[in-house]
PDB file of N, CA and C in Angstrom:
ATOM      1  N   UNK A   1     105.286  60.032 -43.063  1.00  0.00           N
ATOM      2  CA  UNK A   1     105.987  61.188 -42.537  1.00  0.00           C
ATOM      3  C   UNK A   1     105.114  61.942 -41.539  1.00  0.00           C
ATOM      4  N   UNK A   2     103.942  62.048 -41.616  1.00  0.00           N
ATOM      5  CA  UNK A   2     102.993  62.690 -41.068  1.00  0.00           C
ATOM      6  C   UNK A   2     102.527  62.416 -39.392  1.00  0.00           C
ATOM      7  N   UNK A   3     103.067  60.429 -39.712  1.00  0.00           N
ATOM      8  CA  UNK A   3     103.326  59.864 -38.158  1.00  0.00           C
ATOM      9  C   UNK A   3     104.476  61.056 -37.388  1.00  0.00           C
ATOM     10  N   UNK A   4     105.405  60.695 -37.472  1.00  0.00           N
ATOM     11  CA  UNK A   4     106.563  61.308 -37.048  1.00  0.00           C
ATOM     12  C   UNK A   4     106.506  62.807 -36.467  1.00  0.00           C
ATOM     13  N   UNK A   5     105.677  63.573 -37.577  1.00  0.00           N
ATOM     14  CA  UNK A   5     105.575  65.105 -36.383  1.00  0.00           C
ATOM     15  C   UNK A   5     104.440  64.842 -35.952  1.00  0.00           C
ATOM     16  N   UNK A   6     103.339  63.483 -35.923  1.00  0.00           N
ATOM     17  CA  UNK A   6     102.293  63.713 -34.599  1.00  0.00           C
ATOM     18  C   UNK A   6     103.090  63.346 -33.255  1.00  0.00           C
ATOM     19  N   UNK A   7     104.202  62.391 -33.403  1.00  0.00           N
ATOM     20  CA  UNK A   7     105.301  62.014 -32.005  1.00  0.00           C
ATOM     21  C   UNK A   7     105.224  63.741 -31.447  1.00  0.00           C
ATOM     22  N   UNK A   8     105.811  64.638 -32.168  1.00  0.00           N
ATOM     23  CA  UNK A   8     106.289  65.362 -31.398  1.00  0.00           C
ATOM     24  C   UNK A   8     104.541  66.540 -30.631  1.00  0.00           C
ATOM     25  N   UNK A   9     103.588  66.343 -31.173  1.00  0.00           N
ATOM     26  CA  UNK A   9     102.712  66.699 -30.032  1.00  0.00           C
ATOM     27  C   UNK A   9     101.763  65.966 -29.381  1.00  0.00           C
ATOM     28  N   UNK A  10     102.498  65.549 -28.286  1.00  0.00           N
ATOM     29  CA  UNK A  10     102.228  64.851 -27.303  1.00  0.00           C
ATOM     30  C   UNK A  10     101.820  65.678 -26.263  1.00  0.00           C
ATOM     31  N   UNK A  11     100.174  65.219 -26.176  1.00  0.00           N
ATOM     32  CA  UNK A  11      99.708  66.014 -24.651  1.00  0.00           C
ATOM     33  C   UNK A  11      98.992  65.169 -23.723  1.00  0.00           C
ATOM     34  N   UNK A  12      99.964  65.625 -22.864  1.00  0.00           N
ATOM     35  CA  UNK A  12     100.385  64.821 -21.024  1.00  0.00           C
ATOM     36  C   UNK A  12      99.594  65.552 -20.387  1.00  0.00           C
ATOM     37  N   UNK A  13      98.618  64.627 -19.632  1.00  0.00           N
ATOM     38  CA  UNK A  13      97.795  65.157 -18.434  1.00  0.00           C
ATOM     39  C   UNK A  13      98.176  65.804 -17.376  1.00  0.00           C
ATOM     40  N   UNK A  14      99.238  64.789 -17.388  1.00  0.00           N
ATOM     41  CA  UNK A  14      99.990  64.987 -15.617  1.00  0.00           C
ATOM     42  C   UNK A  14     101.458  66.258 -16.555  1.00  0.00           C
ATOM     43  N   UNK A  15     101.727  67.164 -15.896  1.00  0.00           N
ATOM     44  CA  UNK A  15     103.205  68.352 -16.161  1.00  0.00           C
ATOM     45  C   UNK A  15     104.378  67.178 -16.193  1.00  0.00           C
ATOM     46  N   UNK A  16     105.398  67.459 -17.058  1.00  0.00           N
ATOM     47  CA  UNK A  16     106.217  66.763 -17.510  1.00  0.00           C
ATOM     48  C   UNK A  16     107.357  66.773 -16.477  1.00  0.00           C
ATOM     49  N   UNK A  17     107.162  68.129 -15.514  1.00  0.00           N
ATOM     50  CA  UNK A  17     108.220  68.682 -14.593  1.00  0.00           C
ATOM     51  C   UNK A  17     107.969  67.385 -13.263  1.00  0.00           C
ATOM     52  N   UNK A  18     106.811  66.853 -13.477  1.00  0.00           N
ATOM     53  CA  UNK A  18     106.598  65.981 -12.238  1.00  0.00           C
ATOM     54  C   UNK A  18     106.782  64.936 -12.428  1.00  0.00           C
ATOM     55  N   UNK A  19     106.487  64.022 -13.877  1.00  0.00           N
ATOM     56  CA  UNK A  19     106.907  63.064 -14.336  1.00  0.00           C
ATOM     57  C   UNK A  19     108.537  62.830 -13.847  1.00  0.00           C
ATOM     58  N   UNK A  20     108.802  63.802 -14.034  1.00  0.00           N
ATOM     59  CA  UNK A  20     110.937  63.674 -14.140  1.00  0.00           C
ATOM     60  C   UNK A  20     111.472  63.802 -12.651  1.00  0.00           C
ATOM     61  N   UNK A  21     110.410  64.068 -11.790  1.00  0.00           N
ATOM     62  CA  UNK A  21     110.813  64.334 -10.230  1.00  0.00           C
ATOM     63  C   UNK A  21     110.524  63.235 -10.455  1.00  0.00           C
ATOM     64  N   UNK A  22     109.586  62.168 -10.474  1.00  0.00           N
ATOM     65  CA  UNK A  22     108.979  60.790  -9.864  1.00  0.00           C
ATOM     66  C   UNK A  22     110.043  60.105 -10.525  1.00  0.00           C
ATOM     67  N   UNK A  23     110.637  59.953 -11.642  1.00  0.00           N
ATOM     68  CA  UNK A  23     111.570  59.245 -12.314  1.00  0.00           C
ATOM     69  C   UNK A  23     112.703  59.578 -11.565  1.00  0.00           C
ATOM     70  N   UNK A  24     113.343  60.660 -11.354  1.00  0.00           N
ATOM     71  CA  UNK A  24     114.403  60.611 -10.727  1.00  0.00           C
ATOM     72  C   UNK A  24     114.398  60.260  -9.192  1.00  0.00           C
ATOM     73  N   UNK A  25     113.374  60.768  -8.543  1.00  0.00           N
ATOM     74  CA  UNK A  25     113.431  59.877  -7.268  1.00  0.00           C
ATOM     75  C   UNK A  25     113.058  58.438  -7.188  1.00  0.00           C
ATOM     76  N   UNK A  26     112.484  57.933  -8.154  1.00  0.00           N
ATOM     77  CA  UNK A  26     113.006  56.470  -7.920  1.00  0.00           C
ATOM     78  C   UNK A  26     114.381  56.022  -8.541  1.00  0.00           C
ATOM     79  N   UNK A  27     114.817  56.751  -9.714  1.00  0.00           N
ATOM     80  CA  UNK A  27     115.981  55.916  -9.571  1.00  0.00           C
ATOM     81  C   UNK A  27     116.912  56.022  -8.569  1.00  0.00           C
ATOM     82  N   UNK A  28     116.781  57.502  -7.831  1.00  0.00           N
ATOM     83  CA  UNK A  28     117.875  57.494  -6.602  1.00  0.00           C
ATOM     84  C   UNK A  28     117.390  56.225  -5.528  1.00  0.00           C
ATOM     85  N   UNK A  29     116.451  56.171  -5.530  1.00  0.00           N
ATOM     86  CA  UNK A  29     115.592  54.953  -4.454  1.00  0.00           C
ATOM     87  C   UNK A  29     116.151  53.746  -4.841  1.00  0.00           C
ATOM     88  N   UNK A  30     116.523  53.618  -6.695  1.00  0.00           N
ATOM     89  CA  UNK A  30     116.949  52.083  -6.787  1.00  0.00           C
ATOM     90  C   UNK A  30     118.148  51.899  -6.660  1.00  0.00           C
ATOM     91  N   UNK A  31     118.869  53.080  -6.955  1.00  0.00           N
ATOM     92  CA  UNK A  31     120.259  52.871  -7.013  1.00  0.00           C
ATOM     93  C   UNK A  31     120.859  52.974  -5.653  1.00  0.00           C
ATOM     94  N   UNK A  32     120.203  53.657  -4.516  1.00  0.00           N
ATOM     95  CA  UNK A  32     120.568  53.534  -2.986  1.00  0.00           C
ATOM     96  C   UNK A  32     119.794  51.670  -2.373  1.00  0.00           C
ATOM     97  N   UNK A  33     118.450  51.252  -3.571  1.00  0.00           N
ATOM     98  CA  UNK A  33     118.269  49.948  -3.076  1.00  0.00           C
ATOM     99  C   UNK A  33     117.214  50.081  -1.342  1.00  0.00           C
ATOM    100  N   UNK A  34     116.396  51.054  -1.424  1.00  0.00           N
ATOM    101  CA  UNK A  34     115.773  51.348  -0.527  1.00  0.00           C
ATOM    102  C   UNK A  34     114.316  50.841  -1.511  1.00  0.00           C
ATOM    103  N   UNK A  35     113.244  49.818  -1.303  1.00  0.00           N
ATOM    104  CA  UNK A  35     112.371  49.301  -1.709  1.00  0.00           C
ATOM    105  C   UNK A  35     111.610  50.021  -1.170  1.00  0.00           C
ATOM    106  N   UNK A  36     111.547  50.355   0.237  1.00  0.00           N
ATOM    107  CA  UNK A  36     110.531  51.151   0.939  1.00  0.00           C
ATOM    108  C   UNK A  36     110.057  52.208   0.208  1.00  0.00           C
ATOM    109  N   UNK A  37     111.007  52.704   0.033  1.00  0.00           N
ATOM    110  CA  UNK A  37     111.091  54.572  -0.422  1.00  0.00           C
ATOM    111  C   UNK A  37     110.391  54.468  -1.765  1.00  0.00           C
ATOM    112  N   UNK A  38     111.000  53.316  -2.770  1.00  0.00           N
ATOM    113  CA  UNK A  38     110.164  53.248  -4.058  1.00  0.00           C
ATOM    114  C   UNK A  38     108.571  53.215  -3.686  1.00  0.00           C
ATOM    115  N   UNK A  39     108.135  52.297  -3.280  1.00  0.00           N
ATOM    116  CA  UNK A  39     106.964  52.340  -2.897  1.00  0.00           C
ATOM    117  C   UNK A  39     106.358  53.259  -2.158  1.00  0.00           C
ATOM    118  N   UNK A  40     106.661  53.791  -1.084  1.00  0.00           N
ATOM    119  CA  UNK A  40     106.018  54.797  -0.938  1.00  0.00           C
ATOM    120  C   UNK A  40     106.495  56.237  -1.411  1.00  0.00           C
ATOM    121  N   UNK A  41     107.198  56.354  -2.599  1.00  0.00           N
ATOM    122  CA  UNK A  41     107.499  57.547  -3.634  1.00  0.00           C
ATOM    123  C   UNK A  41     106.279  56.858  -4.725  1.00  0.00           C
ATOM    124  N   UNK A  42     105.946  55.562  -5.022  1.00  0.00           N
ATOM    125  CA  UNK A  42     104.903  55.644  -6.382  1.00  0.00           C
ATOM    126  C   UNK A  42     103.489  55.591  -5.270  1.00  0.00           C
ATOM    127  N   UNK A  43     103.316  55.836  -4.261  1.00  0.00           N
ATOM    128  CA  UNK A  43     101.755  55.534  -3.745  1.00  0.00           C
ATOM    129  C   UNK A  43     101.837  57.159  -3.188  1.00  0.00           C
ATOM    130  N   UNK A  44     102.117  58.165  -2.531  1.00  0.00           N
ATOM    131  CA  UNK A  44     102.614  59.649  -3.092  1.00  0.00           C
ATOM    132  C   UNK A  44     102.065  60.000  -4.261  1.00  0.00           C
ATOM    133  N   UNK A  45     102.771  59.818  -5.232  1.00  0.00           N
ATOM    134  CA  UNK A  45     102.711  60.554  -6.592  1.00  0.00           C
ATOM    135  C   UNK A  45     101.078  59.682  -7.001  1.00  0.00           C
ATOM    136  N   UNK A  46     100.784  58.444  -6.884  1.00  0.00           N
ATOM    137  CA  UNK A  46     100.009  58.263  -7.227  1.00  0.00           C
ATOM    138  C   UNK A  46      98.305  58.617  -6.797  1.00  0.00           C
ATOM    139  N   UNK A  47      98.461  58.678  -5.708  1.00  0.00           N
ATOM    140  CA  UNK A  47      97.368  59.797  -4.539  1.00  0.00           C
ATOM    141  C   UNK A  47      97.325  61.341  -5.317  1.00  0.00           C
ATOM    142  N   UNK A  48      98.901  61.800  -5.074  1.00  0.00           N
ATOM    143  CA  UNK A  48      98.549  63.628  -5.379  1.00  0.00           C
ATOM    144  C   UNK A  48      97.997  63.249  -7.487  1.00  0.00           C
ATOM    145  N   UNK A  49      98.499  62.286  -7.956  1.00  0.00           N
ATOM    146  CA  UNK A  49      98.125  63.058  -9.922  1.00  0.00           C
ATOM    147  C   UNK A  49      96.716  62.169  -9.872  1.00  0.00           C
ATOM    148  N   UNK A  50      96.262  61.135  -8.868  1.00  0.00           N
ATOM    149  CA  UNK A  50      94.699  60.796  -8.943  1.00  0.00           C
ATOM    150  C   UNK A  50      93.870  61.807  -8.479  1.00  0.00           C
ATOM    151  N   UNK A  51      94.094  62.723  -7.309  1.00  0.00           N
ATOM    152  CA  UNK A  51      93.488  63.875  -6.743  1.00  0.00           C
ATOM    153  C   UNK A  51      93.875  65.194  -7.841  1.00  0.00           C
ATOM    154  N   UNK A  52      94.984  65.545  -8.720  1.00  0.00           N
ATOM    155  CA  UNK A  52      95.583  66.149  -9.583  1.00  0.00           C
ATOM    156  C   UNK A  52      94.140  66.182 -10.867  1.00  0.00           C
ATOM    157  N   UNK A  53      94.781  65.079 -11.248  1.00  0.00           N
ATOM    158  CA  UNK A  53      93.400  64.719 -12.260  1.00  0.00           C
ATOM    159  C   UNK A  53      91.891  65.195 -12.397  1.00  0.00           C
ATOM    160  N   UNK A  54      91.737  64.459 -11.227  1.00  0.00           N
ATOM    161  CA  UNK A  54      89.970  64.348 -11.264  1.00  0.00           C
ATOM    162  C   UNK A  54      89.838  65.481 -10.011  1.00  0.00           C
ATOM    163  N   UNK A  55      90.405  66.079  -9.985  1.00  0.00           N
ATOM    164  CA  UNK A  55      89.867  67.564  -8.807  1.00  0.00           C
ATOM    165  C   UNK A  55      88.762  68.130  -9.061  1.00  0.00           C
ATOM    166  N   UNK A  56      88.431  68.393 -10.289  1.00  0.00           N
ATOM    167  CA  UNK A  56      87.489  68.967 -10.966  1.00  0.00           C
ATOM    168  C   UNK A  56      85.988  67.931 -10.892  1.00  0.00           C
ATOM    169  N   UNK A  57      86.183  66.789 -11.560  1.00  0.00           N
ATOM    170  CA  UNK A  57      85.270  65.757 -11.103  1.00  0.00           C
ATOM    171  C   UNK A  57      84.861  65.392  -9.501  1.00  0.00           C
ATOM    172  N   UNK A  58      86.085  65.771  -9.027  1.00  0.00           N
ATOM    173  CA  UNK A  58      85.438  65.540  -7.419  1.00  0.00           C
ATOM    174  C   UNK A  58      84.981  66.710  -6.460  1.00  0.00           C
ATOM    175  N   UNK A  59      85.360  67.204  -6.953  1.00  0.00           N
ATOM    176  CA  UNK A  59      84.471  68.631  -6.256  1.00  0.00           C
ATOM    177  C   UNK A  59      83.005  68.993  -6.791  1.00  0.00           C
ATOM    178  N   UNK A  60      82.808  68.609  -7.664  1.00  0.00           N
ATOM    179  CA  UNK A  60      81.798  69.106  -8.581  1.00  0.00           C
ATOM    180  C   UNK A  60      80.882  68.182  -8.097  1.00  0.00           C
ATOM    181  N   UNK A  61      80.920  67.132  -8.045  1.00  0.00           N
ATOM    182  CA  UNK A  61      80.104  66.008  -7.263  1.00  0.00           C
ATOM    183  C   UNK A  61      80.128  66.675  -5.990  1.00  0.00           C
ATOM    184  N   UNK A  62      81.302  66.956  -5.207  1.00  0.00           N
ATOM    185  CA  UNK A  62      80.887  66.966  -3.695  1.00  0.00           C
ATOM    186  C   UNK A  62      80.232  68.440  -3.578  1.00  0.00           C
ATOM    187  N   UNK A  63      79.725  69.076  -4.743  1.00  0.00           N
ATOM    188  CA  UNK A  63      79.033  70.603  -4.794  1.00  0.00           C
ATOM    189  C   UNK A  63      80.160  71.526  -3.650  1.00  0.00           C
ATOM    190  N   UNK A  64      80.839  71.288  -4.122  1.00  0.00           N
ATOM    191  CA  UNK A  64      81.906  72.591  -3.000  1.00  0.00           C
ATOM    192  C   UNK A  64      82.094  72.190  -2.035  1.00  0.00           C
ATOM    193  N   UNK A  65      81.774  71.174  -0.891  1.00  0.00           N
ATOM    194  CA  UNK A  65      81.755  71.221   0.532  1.00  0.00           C
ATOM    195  C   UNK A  65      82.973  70.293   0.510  1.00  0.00           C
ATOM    196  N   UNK A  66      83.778  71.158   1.816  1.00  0.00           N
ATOM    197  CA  UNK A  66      84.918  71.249   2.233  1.00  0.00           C
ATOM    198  C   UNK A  66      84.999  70.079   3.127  1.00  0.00           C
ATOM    199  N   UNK A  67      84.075  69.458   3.467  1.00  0.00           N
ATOM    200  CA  UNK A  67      84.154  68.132   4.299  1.00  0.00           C
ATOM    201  C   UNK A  67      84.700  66.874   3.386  1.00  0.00           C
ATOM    202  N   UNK A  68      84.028  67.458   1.867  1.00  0.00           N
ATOM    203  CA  UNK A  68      84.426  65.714   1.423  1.00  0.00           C
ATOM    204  C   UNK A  68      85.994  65.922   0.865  1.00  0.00           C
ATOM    205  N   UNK A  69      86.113  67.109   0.406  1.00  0.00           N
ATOM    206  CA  UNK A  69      87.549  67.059   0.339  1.00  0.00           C
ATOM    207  C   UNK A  69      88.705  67.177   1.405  1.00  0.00           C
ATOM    208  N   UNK A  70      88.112  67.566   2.747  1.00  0.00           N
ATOM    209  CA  UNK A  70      88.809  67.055   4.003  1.00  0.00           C
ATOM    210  C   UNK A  70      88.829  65.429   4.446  1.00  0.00           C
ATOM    211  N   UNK A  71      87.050  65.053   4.294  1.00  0.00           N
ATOM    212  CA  UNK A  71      87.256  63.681   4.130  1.00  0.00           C
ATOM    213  C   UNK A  71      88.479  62.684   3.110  1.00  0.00           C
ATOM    214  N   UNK A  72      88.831  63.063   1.765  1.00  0.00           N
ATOM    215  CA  UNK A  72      90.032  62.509   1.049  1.00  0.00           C
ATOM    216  C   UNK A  72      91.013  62.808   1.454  1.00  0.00           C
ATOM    217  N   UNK A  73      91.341  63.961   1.733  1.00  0.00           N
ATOM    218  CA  UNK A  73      93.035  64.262   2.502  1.00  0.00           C
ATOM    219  C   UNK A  73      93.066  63.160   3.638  1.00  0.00           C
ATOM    220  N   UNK A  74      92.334  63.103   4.683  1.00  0.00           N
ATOM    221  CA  UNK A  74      92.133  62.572   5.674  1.00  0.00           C
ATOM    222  C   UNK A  74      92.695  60.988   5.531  1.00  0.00           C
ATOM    223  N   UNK A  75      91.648  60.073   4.837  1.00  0.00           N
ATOM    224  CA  UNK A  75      91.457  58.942   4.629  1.00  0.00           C
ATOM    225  C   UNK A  75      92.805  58.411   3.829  1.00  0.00           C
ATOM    226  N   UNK A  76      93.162  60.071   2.815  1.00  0.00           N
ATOM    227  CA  UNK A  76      94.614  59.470   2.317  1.00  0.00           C
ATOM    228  C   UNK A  76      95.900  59.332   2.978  1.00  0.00           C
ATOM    229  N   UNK A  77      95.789  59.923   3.950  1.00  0.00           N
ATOM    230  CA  UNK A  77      96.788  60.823   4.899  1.00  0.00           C
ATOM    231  C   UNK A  77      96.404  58.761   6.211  1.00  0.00           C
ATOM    232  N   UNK A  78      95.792  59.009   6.266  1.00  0.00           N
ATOM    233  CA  UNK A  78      95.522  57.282   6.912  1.00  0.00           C
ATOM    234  C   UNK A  78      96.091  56.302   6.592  1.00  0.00           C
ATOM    235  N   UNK A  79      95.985  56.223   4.847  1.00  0.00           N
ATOM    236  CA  UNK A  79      96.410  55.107   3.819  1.00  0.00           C
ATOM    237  C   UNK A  79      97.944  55.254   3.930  1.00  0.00           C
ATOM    238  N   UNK A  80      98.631  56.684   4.071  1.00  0.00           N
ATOM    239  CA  UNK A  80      99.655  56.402   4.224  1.00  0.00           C
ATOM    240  C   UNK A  80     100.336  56.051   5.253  1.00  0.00           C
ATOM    241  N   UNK A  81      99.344  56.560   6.358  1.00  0.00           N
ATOM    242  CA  UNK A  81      99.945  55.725   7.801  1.00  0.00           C
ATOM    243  C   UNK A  81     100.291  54.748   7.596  1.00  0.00           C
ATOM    244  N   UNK A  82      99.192  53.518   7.234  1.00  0.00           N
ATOM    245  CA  UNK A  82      98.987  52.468   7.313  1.00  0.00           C
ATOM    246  C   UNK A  82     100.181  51.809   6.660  1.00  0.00           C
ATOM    247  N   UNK A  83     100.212  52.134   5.551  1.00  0.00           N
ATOM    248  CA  UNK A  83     101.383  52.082   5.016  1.00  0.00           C
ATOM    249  C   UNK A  83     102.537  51.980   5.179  1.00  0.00           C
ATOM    250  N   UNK A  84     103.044  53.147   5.976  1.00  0.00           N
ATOM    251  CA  UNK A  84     104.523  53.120   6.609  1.00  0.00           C
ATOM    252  C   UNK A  84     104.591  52.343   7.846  1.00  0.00           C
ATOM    253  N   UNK A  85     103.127  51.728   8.586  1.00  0.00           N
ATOM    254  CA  UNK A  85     103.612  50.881   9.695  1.00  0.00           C
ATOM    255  C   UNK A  85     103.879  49.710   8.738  1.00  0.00           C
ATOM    256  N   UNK A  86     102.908  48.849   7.859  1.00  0.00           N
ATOM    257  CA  UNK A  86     102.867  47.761   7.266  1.00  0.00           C
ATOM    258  C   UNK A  86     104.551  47.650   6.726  1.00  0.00           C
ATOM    259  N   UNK A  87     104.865  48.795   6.215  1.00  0.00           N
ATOM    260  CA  UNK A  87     106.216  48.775   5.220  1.00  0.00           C
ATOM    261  C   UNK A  87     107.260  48.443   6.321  1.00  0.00           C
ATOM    262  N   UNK A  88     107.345  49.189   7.971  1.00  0.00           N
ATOM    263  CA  UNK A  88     108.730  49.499   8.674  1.00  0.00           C
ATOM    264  C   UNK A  88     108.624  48.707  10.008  1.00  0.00           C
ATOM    265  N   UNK A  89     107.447  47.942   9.334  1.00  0.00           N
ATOM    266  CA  UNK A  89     106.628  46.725  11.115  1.00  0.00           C
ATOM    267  C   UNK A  89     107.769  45.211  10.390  1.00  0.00           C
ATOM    268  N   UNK A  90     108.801  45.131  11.202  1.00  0.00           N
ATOM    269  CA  UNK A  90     109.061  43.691  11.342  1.00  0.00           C
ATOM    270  C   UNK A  90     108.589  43.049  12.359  1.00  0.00           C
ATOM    271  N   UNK A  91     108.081  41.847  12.062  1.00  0.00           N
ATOM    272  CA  UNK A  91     107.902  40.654  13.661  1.00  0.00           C
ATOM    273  C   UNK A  91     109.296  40.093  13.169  1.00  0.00           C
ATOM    274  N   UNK A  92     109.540  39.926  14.904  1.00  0.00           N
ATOM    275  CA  UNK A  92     110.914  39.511  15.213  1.00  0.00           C
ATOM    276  C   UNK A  92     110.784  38.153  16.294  1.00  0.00           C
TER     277      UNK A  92
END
């Protein structure tokens, strides 16, 4: 019995309010059948709750300076370029 009310406290790293945005925008993504959008809706969410997460770990290493956390926006903000050409580049 004792299993059963540990189910109910469950503690989530990531806010539950964001979990249910990422779930519902992919299912609108599957049910419209847009592959693109899934993928770049889980590489999104998966960038902001890896930077979400470890914010604390990465600042603390980079001692405060505003370069290395400009450097990650940056480099992520790239990844997603890269991304949306790789995803919307047909050769024809």
């Amino acid at each position: 019995m004792q299993a059963l009310f540990d189910l109910g406290t469950v503690n989530l790293a990531i806010p539950a309010w964001q979990m249910a945005l990422y779930i519902g925008l992919m299912g609108l993504c599957m049910i419209w059948r847009k592959t693109k959008c899934c993928l770049l809706t889980t590489y999104f969410f998966a960038f902001y709750w890896g930077y979400y997460l470890f914010a604390h770990d990465f600042l603390s290493v980079a001692h405060g300076d505003s370069t290395a956390q400009s450097a990650y926006i940056g480099f992520g903000l790239a990844l997603v370029a890269f991304s949306l050409i790789a995803l919307f580049y047909e050769e024809r």
